[in-house]
C-alpha atoms as a PDB file:
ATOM      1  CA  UNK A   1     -52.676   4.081 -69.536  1.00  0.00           C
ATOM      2  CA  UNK A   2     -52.382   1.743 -66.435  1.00  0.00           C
ATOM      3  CA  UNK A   3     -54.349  -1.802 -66.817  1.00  0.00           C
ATOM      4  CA  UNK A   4     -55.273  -0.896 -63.173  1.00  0.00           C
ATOM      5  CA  UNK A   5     -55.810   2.630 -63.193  1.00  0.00           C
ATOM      6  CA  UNK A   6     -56.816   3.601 -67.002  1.00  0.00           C
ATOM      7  CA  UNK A   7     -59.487   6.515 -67.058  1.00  0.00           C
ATOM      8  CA  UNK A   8     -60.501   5.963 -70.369  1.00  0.00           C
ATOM      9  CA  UNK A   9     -64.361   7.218 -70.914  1.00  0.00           C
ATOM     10  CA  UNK A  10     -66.787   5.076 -72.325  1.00  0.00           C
ATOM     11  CA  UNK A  11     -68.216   6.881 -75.382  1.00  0.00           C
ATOM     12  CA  UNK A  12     -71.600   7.659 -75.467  1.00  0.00           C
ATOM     13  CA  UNK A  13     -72.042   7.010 -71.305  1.00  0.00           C
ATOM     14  CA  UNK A  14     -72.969  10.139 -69.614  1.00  0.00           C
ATOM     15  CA  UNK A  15     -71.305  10.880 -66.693  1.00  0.00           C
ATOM     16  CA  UNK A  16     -73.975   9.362 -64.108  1.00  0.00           C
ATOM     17  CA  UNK A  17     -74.485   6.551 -65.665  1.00  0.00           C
ATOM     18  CA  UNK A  18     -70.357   5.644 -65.868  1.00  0.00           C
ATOM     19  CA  UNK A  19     -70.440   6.651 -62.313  1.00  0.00           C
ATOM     20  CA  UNK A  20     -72.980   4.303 -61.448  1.00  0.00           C
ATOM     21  CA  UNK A  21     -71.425   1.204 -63.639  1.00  0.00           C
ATOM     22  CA  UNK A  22     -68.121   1.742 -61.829  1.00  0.00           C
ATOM     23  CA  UNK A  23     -69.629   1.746 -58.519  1.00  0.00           C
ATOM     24  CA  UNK A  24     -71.874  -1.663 -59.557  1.00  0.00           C
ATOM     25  CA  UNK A  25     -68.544  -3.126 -61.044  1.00  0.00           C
ATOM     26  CA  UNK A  26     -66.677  -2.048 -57.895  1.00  0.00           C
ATOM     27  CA  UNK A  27     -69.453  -3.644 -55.496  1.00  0.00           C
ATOM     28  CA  UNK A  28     -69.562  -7.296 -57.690  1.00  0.00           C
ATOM     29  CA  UNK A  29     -65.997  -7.868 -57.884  1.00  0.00           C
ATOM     30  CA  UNK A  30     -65.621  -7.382 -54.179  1.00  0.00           C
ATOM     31  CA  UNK A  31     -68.170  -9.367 -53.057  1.00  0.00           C
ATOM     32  CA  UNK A  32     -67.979 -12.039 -55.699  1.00  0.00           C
ATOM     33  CA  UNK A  33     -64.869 -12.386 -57.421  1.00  0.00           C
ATOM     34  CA  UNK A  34     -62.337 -11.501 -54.324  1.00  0.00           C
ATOM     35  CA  UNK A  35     -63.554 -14.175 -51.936  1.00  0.00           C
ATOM     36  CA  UNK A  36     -63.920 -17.017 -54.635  1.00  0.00           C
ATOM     37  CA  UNK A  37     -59.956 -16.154 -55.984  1.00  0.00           C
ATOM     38  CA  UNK A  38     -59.678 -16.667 -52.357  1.00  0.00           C
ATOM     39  CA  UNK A  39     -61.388 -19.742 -51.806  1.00  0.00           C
ATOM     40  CA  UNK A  40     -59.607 -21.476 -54.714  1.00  0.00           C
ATOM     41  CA  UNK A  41     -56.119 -20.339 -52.935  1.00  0.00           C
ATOM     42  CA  UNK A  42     -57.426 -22.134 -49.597  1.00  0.00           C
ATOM     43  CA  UNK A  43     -58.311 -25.146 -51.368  1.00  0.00           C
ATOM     44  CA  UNK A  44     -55.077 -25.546 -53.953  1.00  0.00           C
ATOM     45  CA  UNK A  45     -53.077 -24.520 -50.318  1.00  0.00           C
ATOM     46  CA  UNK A  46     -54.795 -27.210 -48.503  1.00  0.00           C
ATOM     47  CA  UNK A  47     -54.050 -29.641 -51.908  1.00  0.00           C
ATOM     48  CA  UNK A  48     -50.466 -28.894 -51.640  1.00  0.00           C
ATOM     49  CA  UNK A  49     -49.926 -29.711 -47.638  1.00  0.00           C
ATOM     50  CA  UNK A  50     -51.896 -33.179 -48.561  1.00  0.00           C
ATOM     51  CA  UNK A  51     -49.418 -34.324 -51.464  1.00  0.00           C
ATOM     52  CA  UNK A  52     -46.081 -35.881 -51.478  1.00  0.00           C
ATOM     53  CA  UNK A  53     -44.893 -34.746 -54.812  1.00  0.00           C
ATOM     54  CA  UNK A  54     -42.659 -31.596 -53.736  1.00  0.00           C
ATOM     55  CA  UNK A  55     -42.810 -30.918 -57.486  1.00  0.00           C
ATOM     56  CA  UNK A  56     -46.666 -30.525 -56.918  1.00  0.00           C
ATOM     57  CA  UNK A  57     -46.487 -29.022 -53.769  1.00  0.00           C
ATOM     58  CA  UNK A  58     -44.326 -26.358 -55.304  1.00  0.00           C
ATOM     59  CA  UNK A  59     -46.726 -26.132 -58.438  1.00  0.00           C
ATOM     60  CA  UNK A  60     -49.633 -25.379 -56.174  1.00  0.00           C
ATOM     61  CA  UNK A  61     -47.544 -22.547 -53.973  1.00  0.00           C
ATOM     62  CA  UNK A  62     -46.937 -21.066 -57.169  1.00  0.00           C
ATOM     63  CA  UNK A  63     -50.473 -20.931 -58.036  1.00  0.00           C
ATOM     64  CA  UNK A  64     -51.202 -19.623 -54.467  1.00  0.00           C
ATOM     65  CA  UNK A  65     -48.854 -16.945 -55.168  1.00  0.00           C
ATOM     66  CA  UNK A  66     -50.462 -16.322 -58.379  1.00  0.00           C
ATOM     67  CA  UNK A  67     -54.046 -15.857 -56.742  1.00  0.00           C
ATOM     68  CA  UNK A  68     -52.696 -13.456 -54.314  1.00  0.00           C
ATOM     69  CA  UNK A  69     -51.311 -11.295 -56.744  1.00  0.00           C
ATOM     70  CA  UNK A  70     -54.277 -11.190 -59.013  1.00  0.00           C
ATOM     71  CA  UNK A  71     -56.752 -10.633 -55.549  1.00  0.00           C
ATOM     72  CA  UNK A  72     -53.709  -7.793 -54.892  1.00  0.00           C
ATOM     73  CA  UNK A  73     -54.782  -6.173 -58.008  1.00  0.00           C
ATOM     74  CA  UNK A  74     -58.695  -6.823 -58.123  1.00  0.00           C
ATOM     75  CA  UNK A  75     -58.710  -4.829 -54.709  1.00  0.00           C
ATOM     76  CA  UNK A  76     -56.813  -2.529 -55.710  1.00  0.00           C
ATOM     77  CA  UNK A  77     -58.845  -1.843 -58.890  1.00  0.00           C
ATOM     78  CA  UNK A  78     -62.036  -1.335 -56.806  1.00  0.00           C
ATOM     79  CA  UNK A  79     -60.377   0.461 -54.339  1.00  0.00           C
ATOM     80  CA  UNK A  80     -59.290   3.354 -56.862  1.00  0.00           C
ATOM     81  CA  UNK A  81     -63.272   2.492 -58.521  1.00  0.00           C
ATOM     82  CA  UNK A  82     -64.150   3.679 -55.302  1.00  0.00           C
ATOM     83  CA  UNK A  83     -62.304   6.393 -54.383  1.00  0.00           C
ATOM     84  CA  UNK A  84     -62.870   8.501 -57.667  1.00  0.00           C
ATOM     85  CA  UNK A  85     -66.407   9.097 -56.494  1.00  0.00           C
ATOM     86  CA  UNK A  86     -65.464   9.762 -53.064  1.00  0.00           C
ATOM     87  CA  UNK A  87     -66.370   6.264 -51.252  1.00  0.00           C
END
């Protein structure tokens, strides 16, 4: 099973009420957890261009990179979320 894609059921969940969980969990992530992973990426980026340590700078990029990927993923997770329910 995928970390991002894993269909395991919930025991004891009927089927409305996992429907409904994934769609809250779906709606929260986007709206909260996206755009502050993002907002921590602006700031470390705007860290980076401020100091003179290249070995800092390059720190920082990395954790810029890092951000991306895991807002890649988080999108993609309520993206699929979505689209098993047809939204």
């Amino acid at each position: 099973m995928s970390r991002l894609t894993g269909r395991a059921k919930l025991p004891g969940l009927a089927q409305p009420v996992l429907i409904a969980e994934r769609e809250r969990i779906a709606r929260e992530l986007s709206k909260f957890t996206v755009y502050r992973l993002f907002g921590i990426g602006l700031k470390l980026q705007a860290a980076s261009s401020r100091d003179g340590d290249p070995a800092v700078t390059w720190r920082l990029h990395e954790c810029v990179q890092e951000l991306d990927l895991a807002i890649s993923d988080l999108r993609r997770l309520v993206f699929n979320l979505d689209a098993r329910h047809g939204h």
